[in-house]
Protein backbone atom coordinates (compact mmCIF):
# COMPACT_ATOMS: atom_id res chain seq x y z
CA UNK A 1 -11.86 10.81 22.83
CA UNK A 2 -11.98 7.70 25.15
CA UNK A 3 -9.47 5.23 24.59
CA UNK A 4 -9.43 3.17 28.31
CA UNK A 5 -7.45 0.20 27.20
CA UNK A 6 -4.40 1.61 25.75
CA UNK A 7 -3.14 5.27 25.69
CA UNK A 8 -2.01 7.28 22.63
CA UNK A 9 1.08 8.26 24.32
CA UNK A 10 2.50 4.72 24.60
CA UNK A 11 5.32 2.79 22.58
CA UNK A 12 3.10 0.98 19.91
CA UNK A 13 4.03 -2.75 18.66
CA UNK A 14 3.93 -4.60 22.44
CA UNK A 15 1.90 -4.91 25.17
CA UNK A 16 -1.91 -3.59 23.99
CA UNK A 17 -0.15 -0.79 21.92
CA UNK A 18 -0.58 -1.22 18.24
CA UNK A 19 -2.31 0.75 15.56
CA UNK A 20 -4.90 2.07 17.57
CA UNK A 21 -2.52 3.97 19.80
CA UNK A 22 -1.02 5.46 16.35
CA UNK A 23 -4.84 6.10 15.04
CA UNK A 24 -6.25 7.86 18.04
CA UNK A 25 -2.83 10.50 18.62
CA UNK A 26 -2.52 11.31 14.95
CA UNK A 27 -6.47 11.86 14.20
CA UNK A 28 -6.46 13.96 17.18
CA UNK A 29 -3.51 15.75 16.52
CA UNK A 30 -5.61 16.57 13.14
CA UNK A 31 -8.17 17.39 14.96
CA UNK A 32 -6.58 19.56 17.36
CA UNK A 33 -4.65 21.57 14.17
CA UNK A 34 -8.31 21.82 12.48
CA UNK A 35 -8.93 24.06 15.43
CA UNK A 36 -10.84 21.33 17.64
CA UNK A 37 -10.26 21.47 21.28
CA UNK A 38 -9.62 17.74 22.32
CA UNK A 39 -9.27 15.75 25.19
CA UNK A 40 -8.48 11.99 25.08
CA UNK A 41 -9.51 10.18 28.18
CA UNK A 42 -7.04 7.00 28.97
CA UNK A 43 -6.15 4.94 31.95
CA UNK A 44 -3.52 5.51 34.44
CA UNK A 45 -1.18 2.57 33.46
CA UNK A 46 2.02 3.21 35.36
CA UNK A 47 2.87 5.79 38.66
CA UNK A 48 4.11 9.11 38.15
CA UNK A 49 1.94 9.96 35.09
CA UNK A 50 0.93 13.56 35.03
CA UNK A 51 -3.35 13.31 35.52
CA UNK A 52 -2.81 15.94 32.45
CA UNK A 53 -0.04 15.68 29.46
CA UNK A 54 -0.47 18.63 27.53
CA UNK A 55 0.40 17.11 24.32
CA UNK A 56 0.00 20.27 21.58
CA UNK A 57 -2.01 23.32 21.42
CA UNK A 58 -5.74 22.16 21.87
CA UNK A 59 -4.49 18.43 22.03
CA UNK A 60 -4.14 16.98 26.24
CA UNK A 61 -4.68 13.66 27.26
CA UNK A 62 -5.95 12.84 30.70
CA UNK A 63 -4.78 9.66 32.70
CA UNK A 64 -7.72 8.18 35.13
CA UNK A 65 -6.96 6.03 37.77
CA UNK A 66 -8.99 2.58 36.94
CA UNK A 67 -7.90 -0.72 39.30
CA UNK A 68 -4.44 -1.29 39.48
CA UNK A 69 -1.47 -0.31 37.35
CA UNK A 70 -0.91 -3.70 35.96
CA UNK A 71 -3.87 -4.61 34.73
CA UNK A 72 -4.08 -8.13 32.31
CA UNK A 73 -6.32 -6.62 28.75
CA UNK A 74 -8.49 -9.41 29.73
CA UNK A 75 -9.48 -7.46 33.32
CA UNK A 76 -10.09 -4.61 31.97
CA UNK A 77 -14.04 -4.83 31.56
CA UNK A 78 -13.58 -5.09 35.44
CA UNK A 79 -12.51 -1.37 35.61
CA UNK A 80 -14.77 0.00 32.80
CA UNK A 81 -17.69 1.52 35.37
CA UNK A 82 -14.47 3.38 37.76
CA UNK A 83 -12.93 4.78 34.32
CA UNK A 84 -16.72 5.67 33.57
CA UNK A 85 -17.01 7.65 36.80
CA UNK A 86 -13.63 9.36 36.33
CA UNK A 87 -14.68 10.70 32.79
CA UNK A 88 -18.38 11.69 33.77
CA UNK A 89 -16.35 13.68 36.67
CA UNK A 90 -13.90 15.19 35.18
CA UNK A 91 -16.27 16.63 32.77
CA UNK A 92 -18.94 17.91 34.75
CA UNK A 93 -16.23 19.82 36.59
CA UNK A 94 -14.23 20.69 33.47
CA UNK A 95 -15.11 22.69 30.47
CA UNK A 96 -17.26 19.90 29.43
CA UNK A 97 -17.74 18.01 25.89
CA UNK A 98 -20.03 18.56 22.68
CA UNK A 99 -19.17 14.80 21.61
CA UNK A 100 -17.88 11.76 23.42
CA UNK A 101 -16.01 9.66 20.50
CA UNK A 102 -15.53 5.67 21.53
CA UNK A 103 -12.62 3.97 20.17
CA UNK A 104 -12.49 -0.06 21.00
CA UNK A 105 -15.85 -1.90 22.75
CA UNK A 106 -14.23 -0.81 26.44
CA UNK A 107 -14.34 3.03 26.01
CA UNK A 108 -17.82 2.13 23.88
CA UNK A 109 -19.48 0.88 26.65
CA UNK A 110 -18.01 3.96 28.71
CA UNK A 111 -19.24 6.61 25.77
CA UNK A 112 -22.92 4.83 25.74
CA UNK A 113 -23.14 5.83 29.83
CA UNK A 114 -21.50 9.62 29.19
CA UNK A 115 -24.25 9.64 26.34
CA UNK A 116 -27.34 9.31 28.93
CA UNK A 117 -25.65 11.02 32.14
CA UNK A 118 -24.69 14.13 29.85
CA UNK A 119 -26.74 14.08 27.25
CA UNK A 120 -24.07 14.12 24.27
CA UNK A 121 -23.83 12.63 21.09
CA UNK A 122 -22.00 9.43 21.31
CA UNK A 123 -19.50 8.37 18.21
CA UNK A 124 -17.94 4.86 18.28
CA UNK A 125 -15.07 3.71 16.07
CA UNK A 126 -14.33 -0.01 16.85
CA UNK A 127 -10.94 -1.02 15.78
CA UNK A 128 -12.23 -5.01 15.84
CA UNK A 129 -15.72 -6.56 16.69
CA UNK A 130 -16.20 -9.68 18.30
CA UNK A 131 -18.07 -11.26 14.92
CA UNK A 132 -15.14 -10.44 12.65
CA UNK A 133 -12.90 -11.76 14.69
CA UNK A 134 -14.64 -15.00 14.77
CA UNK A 135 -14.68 -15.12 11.39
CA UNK A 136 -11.05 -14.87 11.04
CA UNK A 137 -10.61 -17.70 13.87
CA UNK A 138 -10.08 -15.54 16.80
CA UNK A 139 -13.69 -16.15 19.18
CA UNK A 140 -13.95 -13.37 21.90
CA UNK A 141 -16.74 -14.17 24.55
CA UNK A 142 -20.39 -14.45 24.37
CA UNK A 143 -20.26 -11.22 26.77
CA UNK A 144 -18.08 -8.93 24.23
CA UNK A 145 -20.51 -9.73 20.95
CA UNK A 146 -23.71 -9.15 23.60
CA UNK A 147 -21.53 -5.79 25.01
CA UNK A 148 -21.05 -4.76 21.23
CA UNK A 149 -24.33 -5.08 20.14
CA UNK A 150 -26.17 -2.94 22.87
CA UNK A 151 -22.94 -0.01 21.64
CA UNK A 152 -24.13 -0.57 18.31
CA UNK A 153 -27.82 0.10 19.15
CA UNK A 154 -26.98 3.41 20.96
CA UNK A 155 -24.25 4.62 18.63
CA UNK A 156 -24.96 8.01 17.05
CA UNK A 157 -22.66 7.62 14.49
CA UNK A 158 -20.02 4.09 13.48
CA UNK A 159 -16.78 5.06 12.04
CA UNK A 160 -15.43 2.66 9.77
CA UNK A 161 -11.85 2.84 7.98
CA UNK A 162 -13.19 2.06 4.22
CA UNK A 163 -16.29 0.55 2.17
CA UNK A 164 -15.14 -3.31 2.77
CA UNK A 165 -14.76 -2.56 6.57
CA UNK A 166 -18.64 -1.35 5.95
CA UNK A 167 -19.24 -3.79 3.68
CA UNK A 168 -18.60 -6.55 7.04
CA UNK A 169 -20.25 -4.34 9.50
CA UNK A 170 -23.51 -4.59 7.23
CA UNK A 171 -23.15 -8.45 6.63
CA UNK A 172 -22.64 -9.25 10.21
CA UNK A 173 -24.85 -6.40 12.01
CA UNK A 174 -27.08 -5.07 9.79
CA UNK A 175 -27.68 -1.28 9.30
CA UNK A 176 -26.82 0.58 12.87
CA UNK A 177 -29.58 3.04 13.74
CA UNK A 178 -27.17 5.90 14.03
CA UNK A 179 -25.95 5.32 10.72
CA UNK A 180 -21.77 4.52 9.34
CA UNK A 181 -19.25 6.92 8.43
CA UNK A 182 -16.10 6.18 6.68
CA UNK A 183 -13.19 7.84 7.65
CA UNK A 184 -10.12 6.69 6.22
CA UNK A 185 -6.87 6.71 8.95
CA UNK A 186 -3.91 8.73 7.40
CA UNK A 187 0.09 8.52 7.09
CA UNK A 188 2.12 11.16 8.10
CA UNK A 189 4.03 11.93 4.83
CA UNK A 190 6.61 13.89 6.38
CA UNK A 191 8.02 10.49 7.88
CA UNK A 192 6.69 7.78 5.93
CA UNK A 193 8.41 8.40 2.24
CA UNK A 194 9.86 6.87 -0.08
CA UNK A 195 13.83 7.12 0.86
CA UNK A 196 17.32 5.70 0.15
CA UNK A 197 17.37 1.65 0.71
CA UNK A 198 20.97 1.26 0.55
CA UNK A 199 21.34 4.26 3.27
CA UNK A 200 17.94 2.85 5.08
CA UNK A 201 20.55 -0.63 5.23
CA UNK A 202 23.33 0.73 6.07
CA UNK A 203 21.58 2.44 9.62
CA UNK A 204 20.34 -0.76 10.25
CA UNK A 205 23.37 -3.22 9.70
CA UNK A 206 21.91 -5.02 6.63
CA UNK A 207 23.41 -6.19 3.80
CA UNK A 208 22.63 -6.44 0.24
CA UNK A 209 20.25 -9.65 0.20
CA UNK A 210 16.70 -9.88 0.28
CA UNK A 211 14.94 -8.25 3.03
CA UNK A 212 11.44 -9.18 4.62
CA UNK A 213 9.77 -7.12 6.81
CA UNK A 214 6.97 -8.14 9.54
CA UNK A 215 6.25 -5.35 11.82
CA UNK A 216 3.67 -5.98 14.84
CA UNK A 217 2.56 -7.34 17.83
CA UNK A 218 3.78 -10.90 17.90
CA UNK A 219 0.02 -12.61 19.08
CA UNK A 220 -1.38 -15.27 16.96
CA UNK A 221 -4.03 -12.71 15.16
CA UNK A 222 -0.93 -11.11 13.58
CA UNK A 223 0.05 -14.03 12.02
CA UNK A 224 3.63 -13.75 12.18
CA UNK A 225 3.98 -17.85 11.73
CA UNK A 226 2.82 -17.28 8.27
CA UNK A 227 5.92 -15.03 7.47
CA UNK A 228 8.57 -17.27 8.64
CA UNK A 229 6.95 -20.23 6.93
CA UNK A 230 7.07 -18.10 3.86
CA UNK A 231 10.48 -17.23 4.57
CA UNK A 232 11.64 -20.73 4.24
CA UNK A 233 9.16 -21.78 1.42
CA UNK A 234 10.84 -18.93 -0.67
CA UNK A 235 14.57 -21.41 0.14
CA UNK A 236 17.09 -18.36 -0.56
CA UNK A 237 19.86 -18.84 1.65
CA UNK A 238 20.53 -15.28 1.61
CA UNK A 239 17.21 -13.40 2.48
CA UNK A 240 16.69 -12.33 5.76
CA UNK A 241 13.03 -11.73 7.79
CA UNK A 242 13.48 -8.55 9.98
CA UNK A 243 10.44 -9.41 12.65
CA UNK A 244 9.89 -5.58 14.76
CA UNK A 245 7.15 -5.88 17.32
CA UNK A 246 7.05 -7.77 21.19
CA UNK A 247 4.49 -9.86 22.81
CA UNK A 248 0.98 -8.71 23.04
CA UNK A 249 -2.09 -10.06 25.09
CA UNK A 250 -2.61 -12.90 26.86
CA UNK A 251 -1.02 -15.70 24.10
CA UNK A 252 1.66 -12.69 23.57
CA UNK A 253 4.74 -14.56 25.78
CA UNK A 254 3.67 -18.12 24.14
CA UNK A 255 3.01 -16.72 21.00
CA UNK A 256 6.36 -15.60 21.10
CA UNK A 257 7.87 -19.19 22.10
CA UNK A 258 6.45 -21.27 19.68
CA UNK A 259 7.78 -18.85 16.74
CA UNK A 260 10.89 -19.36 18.19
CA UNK A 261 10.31 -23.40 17.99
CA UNK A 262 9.09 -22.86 14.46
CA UNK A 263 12.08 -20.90 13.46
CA UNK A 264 14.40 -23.72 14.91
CA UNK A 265 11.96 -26.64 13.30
CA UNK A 266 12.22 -25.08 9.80
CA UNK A 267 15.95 -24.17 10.24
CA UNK A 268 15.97 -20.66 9.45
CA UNK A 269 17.16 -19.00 12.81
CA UNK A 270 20.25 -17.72 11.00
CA UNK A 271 17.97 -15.77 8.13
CA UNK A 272 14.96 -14.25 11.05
CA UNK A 273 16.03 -11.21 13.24
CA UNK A 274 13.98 -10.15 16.04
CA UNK A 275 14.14 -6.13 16.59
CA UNK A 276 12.31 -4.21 19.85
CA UNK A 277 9.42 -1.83 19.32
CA UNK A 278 10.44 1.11 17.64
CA UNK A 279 9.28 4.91 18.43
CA UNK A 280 6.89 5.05 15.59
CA UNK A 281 8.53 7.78 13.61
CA UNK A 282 11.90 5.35 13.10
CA UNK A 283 10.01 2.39 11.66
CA UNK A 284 9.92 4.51 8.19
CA UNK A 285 14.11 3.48 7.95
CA UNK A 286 12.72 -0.12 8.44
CA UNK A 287 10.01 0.15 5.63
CA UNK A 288 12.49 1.56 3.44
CA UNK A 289 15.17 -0.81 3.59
CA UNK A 290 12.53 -3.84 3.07
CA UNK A 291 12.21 -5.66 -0.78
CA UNK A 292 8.43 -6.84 0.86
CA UNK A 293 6.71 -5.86 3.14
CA UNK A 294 4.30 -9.09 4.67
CA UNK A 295 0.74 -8.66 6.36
CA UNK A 296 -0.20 -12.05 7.07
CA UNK A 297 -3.02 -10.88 9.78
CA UNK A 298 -5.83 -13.16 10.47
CA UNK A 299 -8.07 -10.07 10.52
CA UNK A 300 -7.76 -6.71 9.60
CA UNK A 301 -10.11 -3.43 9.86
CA UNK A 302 -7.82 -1.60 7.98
CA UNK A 303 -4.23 -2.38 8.06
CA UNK A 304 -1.89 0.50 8.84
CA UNK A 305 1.50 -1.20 8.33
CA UNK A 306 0.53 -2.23 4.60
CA UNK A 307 -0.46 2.00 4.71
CA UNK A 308 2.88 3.38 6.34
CA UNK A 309 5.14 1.36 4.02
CA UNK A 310 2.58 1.62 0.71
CA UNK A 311 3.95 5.46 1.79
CA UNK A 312 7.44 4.55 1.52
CA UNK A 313 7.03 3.00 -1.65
CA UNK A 314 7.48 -0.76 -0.39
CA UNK A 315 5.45 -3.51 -2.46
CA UNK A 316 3.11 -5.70 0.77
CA UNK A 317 1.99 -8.93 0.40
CA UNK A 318 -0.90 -9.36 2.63
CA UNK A 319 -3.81 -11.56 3.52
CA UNK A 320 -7.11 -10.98 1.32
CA UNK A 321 -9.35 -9.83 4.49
CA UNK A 322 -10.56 -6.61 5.78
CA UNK A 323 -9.24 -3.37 4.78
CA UNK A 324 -6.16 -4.92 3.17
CA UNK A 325 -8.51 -5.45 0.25
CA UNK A 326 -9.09 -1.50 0.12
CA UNK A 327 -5.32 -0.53 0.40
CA UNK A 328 -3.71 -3.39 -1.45
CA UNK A 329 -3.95 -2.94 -5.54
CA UNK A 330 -3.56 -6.85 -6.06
CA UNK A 331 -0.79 -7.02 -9.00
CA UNK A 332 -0.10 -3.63 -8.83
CA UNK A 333 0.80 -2.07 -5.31
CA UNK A 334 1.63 -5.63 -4.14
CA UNK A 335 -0.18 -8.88 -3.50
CA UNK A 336 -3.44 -10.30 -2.09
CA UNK A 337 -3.19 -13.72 -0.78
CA UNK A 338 -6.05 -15.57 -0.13
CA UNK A 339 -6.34 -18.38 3.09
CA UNK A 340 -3.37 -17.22 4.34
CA UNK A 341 -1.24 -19.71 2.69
CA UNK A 342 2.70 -19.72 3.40
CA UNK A 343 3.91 -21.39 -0.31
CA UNK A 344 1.15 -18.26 -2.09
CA UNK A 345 3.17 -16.09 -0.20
CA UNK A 346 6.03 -17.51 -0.76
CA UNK A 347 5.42 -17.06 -4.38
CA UNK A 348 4.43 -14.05 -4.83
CA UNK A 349 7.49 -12.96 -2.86
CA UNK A 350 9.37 -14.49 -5.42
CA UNK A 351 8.21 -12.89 -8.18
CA UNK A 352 8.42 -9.46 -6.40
CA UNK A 353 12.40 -10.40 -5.80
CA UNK A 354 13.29 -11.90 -9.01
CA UNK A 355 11.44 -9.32 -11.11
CA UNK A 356 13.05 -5.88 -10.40
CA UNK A 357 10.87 -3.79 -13.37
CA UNK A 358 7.88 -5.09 -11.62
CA UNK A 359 8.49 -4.49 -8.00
CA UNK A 360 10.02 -0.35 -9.53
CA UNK A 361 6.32 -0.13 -10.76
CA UNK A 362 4.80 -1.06 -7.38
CA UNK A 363 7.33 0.87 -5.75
CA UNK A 364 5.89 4.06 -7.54
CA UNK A 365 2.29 3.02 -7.65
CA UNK A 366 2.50 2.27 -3.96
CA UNK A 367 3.51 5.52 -2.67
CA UNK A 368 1.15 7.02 -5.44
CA UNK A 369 -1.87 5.37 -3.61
CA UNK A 370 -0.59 6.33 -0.12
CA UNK A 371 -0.89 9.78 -1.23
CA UNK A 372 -4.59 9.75 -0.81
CA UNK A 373 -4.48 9.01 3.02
CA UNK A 374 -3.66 11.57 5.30
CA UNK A 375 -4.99 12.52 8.59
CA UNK A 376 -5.86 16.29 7.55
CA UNK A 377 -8.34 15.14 5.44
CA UNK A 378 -9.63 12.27 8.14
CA UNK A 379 -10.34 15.20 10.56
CA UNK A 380 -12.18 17.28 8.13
CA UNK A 381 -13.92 13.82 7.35
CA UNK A 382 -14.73 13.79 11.19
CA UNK A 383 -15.51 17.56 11.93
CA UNK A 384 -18.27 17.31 9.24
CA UNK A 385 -19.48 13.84 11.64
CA UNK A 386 -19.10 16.10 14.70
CA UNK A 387 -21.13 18.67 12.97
CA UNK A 388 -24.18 16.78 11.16
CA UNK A 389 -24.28 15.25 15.24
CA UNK A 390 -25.37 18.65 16.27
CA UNK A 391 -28.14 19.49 14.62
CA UNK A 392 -29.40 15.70 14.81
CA UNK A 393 -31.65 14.06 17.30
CA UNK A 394 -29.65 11.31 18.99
CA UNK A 395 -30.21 7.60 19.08
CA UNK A 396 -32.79 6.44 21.61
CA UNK A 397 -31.92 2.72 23.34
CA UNK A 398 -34.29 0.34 22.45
């Protein structure tokens, strides 16, 4: 596994550290239970990492030096051919690799050179692509979409999280050579669950009123403006917008200030709480002591925080792109809202508050749907990939 820009070990919700980091340590973790031996390849982000952190039996991740410690996201294609040389190195002298597996268009332009020097089959799961992004009013350079395509053209195999995530790979791309597998990302059941809300409240300070719940990296493709403009479109005095994420990227820090300025504008500072990152296992007391959970992303490949508290029985209202479409029943596990509109939000908050029959039936429906998702049956998903890869001829580069 290469992940260069962000490591599976770190404290999702700031910085780079997000979903990904949550995607690539449980699906190997699967993996590595399934009885696959796996290394994940990252980049030495601080001093005094161990080079190896044995995570689990059959599970280590390796830290790389690559340019210097602090290192802006946006430098990072600087450092991609030194990370390159550290992974070809370490496994020519190590026990080697039957599959290099790309996660994000840095370690995908990493995977396409460990494909030619060592002759292995080359997987590539993208997280976001340049062209989506665009869509959803986020425009990455010229050099990214050209990057992306020559990946794409190389690929032996595209994971994708569900059919509309293919669905917009087709539409946008065409048909990859190397063909697109879905594999669905999981929950871990054993923390996300449905659970006691007055208890979950009670851990966290909270009282009895309405409770909104935004959890993510505050940057403007997270959309995090939309929830507090739905917060006071919904005009109840007594509901309160629990925010848990911290900056992220390079708009992260002024992202951050003119939320603040929104909050003042609107008047609603005394009904928004800002909480830190969270270790990833805790945000389940978070999800549980929520009325709504709100996904107001701009884009969305598949949309693990409407998963995680789906799992814990929480009704999401969330904005009608990407995988949100696939995990969101509109009208019965919560909401679909179209343009990204604060008053639609706003409404159909409301009617998940003032109807408590309704948002029971979501609650139950919700974790019902979860259900299907785990990360067992993505690594069986993936093992069959891995397999079919062996017995196929790769991909040549046009």
């Amino acid at each position: 596994m290469l992940s260069l820009h962000t490591s599976p070990l770190a404290q999702p919700g700031s910085g780079d550290s997000g979903g990904m980091n949550v995607y690539v340590r449980e699906l190997v973790s699967a993996l590595a239970q399934a009885g696959v031996d796996c290394t994940t390849y990252t980049r030495k982000s601080r001093p005094g990492l161990a080079e190896v952190v044995q995570v689990e039996p059959g599970h280590r991740v390796v830290h790389l030096p690559a340019g210097p410690f602090e290192l802006a996201k946006q430098d990072l294609p600087n450092v991609v051919e030194e990370f390159g040389d550290g992974v070809i190195d370490h496994l020519k002298n190590g026990p080697g690799a039957d599959v290099v597996h790309a996660n994000y268009w840095l370690s995908g332009l990493v995977a396409h050179r460990v494909k030619h020097e060592l002759d292995l089959p080359f997987v590539s799961t993208f997280h976001t692509l340049a062209r989506v992004k665009a869509e959803g009013g986020d425009a990455e350079p010229v050099w990214r979409d050209r990057a992306e395509a020559e990946i794409i053209d190389c690929a032996d195999a595209i994971c994708v999280s569900c059919t509309e995530e293919e669905s917009q790979f087709r539409r946008l791309y065409g048909s990859p050579r190397g063909g697109i597998e879905i594999v669905a990302p999981g929950v871990e059941h054993a923390f996300f669950a449905p659970g006691d809300k007055r208890g979950a409240r009670y851990a966290l300070g909270l009282g009895s009123g309405p409770v909104l719940l935004f959890v993510g990296r505050i940057q403007p493709l997270k959309g995090v403006d939309v929830a507090v403009r739905a917060l006071a479109e919904l005009n109840r005095s007594d509901a309160l917008l629990l925010i848990v994420g911290g900056a992220s990227g390079l708009d992260g820090n002024s992202e951050v200030a003119r939320v603040l300025g929104l909050i003042d504008q609107l008047g609603v500072g005394d009904q928004v709480r800002f909480v830190d990152p969270k270790p990833h296992h805790i945000l389940s007391t978070y999800y549980r002591a929520a009325d709504v959970v709100v996904v107001p992303s701009r884009s969305e490949s598949f949309g693990l925080v409407a998963l995680e508290a789906a799992a814990c029985g929480i009704p999401v209202v969330a904005s009608a792109v990407g995988g949100l479409l696939t995990l969101v029943d509109d009208g019965l596990t919560g909401y679909l809202v179209s343009d990204r509109d604060p008053a639609q939000f706003a409404d159909r908050i409301r009617t998940i508050l003032g109807d408590p029959a309704l948002a029971a039936s979501m609650s139950v429906r919700a974790a019902e749907r979860a259900r299907r998702y785990t990360w067992s049956f993505a690594a069986a998903r993936l093992r069959r990939v891995y397999a079919d890869l062996a017995v196929r001829d790769l991909v040549a580069c046009t």
